[in-house]
PDB file of N, CA and C in Angstrom:
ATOM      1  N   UNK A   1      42.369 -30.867  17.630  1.00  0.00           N
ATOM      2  CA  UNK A   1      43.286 -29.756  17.403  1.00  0.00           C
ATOM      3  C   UNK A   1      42.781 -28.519  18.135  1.00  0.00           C
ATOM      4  N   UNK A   2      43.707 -27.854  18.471  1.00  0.00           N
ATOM      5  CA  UNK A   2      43.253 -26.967  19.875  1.00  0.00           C
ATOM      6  C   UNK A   2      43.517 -25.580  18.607  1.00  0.00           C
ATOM      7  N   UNK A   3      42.289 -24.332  18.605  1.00  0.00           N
ATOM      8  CA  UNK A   3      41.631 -23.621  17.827  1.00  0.00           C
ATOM      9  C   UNK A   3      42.239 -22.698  18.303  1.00  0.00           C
ATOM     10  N   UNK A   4      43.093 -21.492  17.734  1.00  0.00           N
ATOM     11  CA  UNK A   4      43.835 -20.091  18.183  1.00  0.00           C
ATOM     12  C   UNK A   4      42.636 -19.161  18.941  1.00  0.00           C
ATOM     13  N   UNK A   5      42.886 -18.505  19.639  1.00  0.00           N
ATOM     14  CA  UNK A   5      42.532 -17.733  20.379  1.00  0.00           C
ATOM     15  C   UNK A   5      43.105 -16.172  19.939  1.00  0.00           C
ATOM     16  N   UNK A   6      43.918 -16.296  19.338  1.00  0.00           N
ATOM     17  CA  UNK A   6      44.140 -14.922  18.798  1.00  0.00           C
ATOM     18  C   UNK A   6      44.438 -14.587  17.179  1.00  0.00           C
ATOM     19  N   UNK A   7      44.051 -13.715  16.363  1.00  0.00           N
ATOM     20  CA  UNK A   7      44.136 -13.784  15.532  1.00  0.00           C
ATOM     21  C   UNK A   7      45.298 -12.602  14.751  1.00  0.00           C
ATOM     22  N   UNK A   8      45.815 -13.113  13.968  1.00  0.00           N
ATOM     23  CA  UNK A   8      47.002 -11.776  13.198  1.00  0.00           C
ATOM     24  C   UNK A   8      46.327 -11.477  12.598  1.00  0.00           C
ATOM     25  N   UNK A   9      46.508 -10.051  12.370  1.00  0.00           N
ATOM     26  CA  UNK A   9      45.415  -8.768  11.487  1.00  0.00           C
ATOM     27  C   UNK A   9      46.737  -8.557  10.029  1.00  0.00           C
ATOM     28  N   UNK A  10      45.910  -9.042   9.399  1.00  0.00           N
ATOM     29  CA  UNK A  10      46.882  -8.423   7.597  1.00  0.00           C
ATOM     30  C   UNK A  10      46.513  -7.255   8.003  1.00  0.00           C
ATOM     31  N   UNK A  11      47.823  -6.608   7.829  1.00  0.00           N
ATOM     32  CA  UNK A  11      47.486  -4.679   7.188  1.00  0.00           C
ATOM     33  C   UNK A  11      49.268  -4.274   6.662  1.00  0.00           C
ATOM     34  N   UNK A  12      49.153  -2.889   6.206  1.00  0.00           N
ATOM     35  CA  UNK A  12      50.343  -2.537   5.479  1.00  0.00           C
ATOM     36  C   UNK A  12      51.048  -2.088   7.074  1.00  0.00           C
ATOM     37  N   UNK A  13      52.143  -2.009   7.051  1.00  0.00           N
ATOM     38  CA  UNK A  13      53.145  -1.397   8.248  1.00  0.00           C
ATOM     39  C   UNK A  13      52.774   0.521   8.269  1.00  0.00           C
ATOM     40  N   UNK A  14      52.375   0.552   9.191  1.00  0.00           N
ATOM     41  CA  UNK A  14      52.064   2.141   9.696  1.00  0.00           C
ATOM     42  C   UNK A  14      50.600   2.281   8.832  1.00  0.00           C
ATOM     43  N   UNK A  15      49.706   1.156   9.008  1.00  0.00           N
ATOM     44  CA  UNK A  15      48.343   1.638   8.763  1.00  0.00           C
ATOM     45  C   UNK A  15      47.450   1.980  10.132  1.00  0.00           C
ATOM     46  N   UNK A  16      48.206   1.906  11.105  1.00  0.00           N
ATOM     47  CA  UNK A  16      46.969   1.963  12.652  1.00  0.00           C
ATOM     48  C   UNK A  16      46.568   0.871  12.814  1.00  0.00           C
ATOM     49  N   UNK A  17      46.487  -0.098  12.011  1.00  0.00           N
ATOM     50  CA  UNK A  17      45.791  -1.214  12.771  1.00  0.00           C
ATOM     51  C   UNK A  17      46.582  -1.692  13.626  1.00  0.00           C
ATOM     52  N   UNK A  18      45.638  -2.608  14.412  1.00  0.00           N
ATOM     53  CA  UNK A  18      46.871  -3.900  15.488  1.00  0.00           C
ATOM     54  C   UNK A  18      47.213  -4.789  14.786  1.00  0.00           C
ATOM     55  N   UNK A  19      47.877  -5.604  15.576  1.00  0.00           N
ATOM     56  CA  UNK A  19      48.818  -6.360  14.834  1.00  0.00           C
ATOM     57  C   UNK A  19      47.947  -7.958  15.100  1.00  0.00           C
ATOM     58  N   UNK A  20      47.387  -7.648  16.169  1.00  0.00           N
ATOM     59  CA  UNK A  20      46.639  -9.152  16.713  1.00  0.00           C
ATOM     60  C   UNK A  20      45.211  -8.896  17.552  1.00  0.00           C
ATOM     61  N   UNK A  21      44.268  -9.749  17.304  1.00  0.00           N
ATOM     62  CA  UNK A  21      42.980  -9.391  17.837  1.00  0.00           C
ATOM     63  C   UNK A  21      42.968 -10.807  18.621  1.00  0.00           C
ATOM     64  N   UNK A  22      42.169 -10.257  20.119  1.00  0.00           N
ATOM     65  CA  UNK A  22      41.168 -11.432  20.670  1.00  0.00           C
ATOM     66  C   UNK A  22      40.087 -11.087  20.897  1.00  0.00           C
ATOM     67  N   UNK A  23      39.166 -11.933  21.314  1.00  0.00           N
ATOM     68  CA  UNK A  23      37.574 -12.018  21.495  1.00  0.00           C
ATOM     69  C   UNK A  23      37.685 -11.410  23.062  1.00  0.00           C
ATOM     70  N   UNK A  24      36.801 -10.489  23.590  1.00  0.00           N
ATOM     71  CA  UNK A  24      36.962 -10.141  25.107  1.00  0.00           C
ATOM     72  C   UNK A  24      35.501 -10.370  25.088  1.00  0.00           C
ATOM     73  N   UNK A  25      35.143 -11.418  25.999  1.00  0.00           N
ATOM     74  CA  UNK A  25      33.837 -11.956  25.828  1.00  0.00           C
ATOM     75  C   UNK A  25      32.524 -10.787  26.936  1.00  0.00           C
ATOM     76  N   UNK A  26      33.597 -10.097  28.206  1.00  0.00           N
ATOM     77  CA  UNK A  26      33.298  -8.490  28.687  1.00  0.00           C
ATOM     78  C   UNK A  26      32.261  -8.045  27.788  1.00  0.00           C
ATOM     79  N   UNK A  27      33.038  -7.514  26.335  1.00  0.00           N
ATOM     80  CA  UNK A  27      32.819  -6.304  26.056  1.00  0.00           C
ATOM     81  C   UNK A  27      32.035  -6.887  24.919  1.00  0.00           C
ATOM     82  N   UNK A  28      31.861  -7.973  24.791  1.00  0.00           N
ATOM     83  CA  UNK A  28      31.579  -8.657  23.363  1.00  0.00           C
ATOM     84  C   UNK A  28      31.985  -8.188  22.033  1.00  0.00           C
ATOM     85  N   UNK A  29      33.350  -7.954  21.731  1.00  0.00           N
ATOM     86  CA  UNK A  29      33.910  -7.319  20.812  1.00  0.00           C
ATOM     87  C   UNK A  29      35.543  -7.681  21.005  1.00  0.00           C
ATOM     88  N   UNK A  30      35.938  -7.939  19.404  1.00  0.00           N
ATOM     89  CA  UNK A  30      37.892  -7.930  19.639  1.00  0.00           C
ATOM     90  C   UNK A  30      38.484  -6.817  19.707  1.00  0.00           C
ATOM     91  N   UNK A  31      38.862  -7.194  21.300  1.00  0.00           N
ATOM     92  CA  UNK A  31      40.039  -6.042  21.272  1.00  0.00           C
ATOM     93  C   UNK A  31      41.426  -6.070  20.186  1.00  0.00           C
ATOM     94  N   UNK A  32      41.980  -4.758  20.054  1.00  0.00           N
ATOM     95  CA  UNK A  32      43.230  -4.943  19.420  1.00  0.00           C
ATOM     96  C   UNK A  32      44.811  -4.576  20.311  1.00  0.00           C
ATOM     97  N   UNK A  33      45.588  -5.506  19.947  1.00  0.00           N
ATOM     98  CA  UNK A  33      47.120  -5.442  20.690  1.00  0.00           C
ATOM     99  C   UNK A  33      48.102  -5.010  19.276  1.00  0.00           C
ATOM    100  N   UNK A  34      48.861  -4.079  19.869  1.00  0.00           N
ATOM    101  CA  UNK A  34      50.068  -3.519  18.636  1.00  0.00           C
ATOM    102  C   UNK A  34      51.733  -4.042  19.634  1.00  0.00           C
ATOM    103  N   UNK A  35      52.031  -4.254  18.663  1.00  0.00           N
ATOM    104  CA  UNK A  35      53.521  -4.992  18.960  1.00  0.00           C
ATOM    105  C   UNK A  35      54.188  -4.821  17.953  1.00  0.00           C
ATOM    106  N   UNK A  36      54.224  -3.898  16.899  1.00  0.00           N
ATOM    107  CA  UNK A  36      55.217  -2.847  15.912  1.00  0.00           C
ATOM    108  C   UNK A  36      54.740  -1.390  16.584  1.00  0.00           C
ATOM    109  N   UNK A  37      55.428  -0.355  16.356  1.00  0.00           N
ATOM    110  CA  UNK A  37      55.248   0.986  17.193  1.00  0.00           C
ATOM    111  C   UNK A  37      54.208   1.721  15.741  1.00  0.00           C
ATOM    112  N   UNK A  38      53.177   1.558  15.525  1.00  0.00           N
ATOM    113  CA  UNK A  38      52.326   1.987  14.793  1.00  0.00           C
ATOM    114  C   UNK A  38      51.663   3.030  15.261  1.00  0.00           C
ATOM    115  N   UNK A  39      51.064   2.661  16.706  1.00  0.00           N
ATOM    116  CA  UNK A  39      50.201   3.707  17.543  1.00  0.00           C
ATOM    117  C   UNK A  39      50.873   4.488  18.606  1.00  0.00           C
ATOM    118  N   UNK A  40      52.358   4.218  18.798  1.00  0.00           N
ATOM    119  CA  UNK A  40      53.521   4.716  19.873  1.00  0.00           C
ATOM    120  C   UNK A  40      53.332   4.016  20.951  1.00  0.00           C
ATOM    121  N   UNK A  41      52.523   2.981  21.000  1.00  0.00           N
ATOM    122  CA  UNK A  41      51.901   2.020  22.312  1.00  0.00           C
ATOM    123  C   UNK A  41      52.970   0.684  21.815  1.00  0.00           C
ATOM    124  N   UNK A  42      53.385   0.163  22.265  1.00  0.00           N
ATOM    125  CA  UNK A  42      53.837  -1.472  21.795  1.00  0.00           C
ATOM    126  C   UNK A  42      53.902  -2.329  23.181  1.00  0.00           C
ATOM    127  N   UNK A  43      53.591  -3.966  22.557  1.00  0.00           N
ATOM    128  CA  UNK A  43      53.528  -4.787  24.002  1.00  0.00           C
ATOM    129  C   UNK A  43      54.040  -6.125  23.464  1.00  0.00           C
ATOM    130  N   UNK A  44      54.432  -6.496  24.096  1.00  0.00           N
ATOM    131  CA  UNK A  44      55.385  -7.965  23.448  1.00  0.00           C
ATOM    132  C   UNK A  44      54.383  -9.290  23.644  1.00  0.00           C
ATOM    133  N   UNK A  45      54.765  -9.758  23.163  1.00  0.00           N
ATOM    134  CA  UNK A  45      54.174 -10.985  22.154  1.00  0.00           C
ATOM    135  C   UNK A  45      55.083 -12.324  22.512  1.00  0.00           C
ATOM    136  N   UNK A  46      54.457 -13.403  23.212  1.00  0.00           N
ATOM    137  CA  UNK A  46      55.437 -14.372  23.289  1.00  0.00           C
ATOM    138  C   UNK A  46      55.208 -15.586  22.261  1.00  0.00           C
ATOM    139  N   UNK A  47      54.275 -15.244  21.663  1.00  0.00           N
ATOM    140  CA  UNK A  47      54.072 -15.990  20.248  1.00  0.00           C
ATOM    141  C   UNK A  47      53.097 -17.249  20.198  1.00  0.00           C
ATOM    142  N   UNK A  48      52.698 -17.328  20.825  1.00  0.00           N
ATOM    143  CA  UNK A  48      51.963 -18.393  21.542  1.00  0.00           C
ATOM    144  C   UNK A  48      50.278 -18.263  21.037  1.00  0.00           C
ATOM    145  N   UNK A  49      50.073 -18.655  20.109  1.00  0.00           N
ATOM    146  CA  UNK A  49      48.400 -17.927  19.687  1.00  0.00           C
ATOM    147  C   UNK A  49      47.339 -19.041  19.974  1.00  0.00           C
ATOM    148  N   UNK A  50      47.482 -19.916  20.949  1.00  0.00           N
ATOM    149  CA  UNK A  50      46.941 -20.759  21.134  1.00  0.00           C
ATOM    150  C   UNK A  50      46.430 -20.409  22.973  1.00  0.00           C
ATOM    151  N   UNK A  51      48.014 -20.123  23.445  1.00  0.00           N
ATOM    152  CA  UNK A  51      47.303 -19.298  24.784  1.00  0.00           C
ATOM    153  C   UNK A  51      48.140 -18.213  25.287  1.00  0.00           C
ATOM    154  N   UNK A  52      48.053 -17.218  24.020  1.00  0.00           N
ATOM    155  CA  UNK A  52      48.746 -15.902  24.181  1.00  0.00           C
ATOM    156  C   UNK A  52      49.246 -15.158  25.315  1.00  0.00           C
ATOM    157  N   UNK A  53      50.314 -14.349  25.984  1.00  0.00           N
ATOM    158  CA  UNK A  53      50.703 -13.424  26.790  1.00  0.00           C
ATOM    159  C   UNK A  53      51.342 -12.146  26.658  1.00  0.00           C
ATOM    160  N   UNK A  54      50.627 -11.361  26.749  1.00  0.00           N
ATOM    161  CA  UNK A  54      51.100  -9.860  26.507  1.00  0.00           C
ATOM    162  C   UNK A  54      51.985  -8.994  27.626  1.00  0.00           C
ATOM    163  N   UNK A  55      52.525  -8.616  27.468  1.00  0.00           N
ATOM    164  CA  UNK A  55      52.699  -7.415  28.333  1.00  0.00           C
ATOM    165  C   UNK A  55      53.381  -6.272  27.475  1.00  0.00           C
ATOM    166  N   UNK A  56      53.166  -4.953  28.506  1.00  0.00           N
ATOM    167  CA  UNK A  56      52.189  -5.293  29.757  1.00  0.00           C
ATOM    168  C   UNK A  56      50.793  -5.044  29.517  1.00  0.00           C
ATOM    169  N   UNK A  57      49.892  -4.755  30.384  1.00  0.00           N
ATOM    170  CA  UNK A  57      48.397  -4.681  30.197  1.00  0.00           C
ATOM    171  C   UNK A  57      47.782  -4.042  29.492  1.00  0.00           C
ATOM    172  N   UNK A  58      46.666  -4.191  29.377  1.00  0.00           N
ATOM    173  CA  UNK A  58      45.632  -3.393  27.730  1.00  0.00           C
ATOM    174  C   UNK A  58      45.075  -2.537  28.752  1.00  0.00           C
ATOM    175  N   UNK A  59      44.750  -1.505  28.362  1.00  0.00           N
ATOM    176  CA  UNK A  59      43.912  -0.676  29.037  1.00  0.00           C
ATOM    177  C   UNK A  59      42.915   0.041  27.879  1.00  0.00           C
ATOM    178  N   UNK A  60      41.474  -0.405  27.679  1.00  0.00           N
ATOM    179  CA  UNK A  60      40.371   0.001  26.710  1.00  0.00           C
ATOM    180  C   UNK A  60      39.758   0.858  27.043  1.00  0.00           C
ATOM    181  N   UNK A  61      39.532   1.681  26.016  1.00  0.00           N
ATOM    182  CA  UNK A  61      38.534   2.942  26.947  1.00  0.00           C
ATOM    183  C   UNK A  61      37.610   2.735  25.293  1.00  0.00           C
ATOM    184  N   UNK A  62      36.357   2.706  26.247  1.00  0.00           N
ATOM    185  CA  UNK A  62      35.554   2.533  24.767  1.00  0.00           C
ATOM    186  C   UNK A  62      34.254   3.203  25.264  1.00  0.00           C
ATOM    187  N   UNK A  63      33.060   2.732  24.625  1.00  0.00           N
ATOM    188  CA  UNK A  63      31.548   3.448  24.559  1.00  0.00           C
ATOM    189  C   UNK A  63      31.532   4.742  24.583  1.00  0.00           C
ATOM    190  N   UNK A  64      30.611   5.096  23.856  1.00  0.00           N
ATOM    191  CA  UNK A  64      29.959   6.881  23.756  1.00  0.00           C
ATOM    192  C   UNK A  64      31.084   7.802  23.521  1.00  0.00           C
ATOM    193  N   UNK A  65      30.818   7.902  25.171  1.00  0.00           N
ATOM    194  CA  UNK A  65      32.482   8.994  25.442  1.00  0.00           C
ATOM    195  C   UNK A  65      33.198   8.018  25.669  1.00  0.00           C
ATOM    196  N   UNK A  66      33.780   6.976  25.465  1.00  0.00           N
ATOM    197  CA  UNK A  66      35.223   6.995  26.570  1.00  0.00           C
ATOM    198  C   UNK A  66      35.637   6.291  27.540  1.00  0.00           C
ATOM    199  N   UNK A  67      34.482   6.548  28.355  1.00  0.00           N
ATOM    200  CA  UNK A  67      34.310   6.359  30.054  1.00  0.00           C
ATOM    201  C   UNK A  67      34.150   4.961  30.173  1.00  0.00           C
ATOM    202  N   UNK A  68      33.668   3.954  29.484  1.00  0.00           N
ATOM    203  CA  UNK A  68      33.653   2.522  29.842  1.00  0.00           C
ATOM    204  C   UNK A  68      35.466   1.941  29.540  1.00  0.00           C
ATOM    205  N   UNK A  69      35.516   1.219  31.199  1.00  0.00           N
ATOM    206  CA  UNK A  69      36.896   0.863  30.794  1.00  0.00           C
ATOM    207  C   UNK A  69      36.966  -0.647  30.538  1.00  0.00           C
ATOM    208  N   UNK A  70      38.086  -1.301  29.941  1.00  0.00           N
ATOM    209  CA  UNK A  70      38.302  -2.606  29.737  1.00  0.00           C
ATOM    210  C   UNK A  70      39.928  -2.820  30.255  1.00  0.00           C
ATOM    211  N   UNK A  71      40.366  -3.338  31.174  1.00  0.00           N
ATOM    212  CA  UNK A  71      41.935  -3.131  31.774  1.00  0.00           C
ATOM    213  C   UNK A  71      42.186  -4.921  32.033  1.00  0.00           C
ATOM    214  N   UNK A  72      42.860  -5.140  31.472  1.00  0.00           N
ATOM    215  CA  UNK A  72      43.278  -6.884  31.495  1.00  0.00           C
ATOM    216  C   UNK A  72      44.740  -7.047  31.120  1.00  0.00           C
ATOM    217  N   UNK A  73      45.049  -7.419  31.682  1.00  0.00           N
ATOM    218  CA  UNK A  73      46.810  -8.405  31.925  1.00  0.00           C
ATOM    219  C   UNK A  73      46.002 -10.313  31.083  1.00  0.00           C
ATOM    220  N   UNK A  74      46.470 -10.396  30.186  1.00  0.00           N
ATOM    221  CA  UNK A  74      46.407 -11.368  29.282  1.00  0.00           C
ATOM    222  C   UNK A  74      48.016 -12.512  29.225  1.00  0.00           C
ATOM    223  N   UNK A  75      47.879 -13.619  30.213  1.00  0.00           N
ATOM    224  CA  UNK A  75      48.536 -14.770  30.370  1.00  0.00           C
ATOM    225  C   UNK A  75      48.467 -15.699  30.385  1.00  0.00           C
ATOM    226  N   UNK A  76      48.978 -16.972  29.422  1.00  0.00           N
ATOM    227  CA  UNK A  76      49.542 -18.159  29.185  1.00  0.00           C
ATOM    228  C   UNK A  76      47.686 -18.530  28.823  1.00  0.00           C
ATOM    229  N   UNK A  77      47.247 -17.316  27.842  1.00  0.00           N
ATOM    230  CA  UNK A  77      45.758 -17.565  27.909  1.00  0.00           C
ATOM    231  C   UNK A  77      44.602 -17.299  28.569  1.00  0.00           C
ATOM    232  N   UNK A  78      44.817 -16.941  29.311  1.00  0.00           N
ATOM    233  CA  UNK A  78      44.250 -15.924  30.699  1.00  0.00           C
ATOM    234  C   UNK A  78      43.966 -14.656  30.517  1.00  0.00           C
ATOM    235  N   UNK A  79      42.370 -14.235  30.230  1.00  0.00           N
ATOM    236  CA  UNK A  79      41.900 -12.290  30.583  1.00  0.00           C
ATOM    237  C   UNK A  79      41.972 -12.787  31.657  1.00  0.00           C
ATOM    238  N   UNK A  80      42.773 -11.809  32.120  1.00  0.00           N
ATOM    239  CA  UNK A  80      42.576 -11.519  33.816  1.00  0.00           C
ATOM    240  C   UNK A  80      42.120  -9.764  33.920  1.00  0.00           C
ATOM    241  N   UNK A  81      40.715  -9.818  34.366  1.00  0.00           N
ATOM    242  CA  UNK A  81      40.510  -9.027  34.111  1.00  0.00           C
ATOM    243  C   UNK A  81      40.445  -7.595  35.516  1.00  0.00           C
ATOM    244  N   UNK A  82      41.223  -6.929  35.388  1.00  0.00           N
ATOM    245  CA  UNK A  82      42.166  -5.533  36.523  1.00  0.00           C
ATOM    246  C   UNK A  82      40.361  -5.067  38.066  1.00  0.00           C
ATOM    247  N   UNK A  83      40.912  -4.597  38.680  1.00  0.00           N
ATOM    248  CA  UNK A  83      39.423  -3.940  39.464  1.00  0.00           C
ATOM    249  C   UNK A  83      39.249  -2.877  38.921  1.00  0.00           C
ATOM    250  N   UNK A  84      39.355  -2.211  38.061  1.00  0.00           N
ATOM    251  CA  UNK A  84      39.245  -0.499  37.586  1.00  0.00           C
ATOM    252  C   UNK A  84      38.388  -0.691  36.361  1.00  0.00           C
ATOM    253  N   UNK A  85      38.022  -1.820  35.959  1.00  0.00           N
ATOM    254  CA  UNK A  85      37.099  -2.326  34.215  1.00  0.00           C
ATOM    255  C   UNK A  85      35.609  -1.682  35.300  1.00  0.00           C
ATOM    256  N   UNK A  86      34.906  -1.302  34.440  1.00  0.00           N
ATOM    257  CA  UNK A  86      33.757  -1.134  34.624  1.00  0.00           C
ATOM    258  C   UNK A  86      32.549  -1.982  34.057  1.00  0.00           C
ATOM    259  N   UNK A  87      32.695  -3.117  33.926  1.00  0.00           N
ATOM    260  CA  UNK A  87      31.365  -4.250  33.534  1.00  0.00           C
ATOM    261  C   UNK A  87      31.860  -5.009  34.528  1.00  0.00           C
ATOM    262  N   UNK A  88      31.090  -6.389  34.407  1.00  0.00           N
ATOM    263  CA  UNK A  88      30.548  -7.227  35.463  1.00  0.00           C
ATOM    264  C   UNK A  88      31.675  -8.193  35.642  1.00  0.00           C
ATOM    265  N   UNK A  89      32.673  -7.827  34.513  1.00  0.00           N
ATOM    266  CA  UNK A  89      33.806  -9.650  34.428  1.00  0.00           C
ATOM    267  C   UNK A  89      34.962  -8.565  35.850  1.00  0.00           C
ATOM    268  N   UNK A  90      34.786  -7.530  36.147  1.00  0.00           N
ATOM    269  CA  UNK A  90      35.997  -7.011  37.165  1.00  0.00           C
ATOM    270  C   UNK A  90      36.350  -8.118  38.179  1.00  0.00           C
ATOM    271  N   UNK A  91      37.393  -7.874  37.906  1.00  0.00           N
ATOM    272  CA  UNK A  91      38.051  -8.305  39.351  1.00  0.00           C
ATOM    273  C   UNK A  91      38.124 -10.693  39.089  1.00  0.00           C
ATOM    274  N   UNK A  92      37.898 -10.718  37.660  1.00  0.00           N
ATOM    275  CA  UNK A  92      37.890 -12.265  37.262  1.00  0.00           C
ATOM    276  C   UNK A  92      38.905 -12.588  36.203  1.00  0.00           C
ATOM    277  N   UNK A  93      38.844 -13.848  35.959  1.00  0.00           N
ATOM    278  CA  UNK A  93      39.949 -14.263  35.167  1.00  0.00           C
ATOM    279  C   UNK A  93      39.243 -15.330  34.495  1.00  0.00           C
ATOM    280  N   UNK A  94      39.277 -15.362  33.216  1.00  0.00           N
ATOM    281  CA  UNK A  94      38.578 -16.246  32.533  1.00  0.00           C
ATOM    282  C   UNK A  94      39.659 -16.919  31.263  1.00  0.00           C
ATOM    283  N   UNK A  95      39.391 -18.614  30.540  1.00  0.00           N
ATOM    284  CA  UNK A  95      40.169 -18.417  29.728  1.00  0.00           C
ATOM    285  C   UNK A  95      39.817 -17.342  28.589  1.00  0.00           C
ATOM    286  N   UNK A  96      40.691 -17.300  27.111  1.00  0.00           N
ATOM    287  CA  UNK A  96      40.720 -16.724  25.664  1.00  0.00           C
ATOM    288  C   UNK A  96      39.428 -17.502  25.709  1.00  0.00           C
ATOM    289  N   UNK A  97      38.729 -17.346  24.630  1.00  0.00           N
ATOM    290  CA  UNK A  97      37.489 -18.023  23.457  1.00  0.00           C
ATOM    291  C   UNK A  97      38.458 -18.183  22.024  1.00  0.00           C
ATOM    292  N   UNK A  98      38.044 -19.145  21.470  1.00  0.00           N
ATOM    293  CA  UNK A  98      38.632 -18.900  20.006  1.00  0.00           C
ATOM    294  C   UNK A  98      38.124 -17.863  19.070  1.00  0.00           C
ATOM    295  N   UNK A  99      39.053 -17.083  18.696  1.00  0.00           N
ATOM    296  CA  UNK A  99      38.715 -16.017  18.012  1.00  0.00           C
ATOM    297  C   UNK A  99      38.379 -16.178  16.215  1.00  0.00           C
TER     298      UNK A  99
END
């Protein structure tokens, strides 16, 4: 049996959370995707949690300040990960991990 790769987040409607987490093996941490207008950001969902596709792209800004980026277009299971990320996975495409 083939193991989800993405996971649905329980929370109340208009708590901030996302709606769905994956493992970004980059950053070693789950990113979060919103697909109800919670954060005024939304990205569609083709339902598929086995080898998920978003659009359009995540764009992470995380560490300290800010300044570390994480930018990935996520298809049919696929980080594909943008040239503008600042760690070592730039410019690659790897599958999901099970989350």
């Amino acid at each position: 049996m083939t193991q989800a790769k993405l996971h649905k987040v329980e929370h109340s409607p208009g708590s901030g959370h996302p709606d769905f987490m994956f493992w970004c093996p980059a950053c070693k941490c789950g990113h979060g995707v919103w697909t109800t207008n919670t954060k005024g950001a939304n990205w569609t969902f083709d339902g598929n949690f086995e080898a998920p596709t978003f659009s359009p792209s995540l764009l992470i800004h995380h560490g300290k300040d800010g300044k570390e980026i994480c930018h990935v277009v996520v298809s049919a299971g696929v980080i594909n990960y943008c040239s503008d990320c600042t760690h070592e996975f730039k410019g690659r495409s790897v599958p999901m991990e099970e989350f």
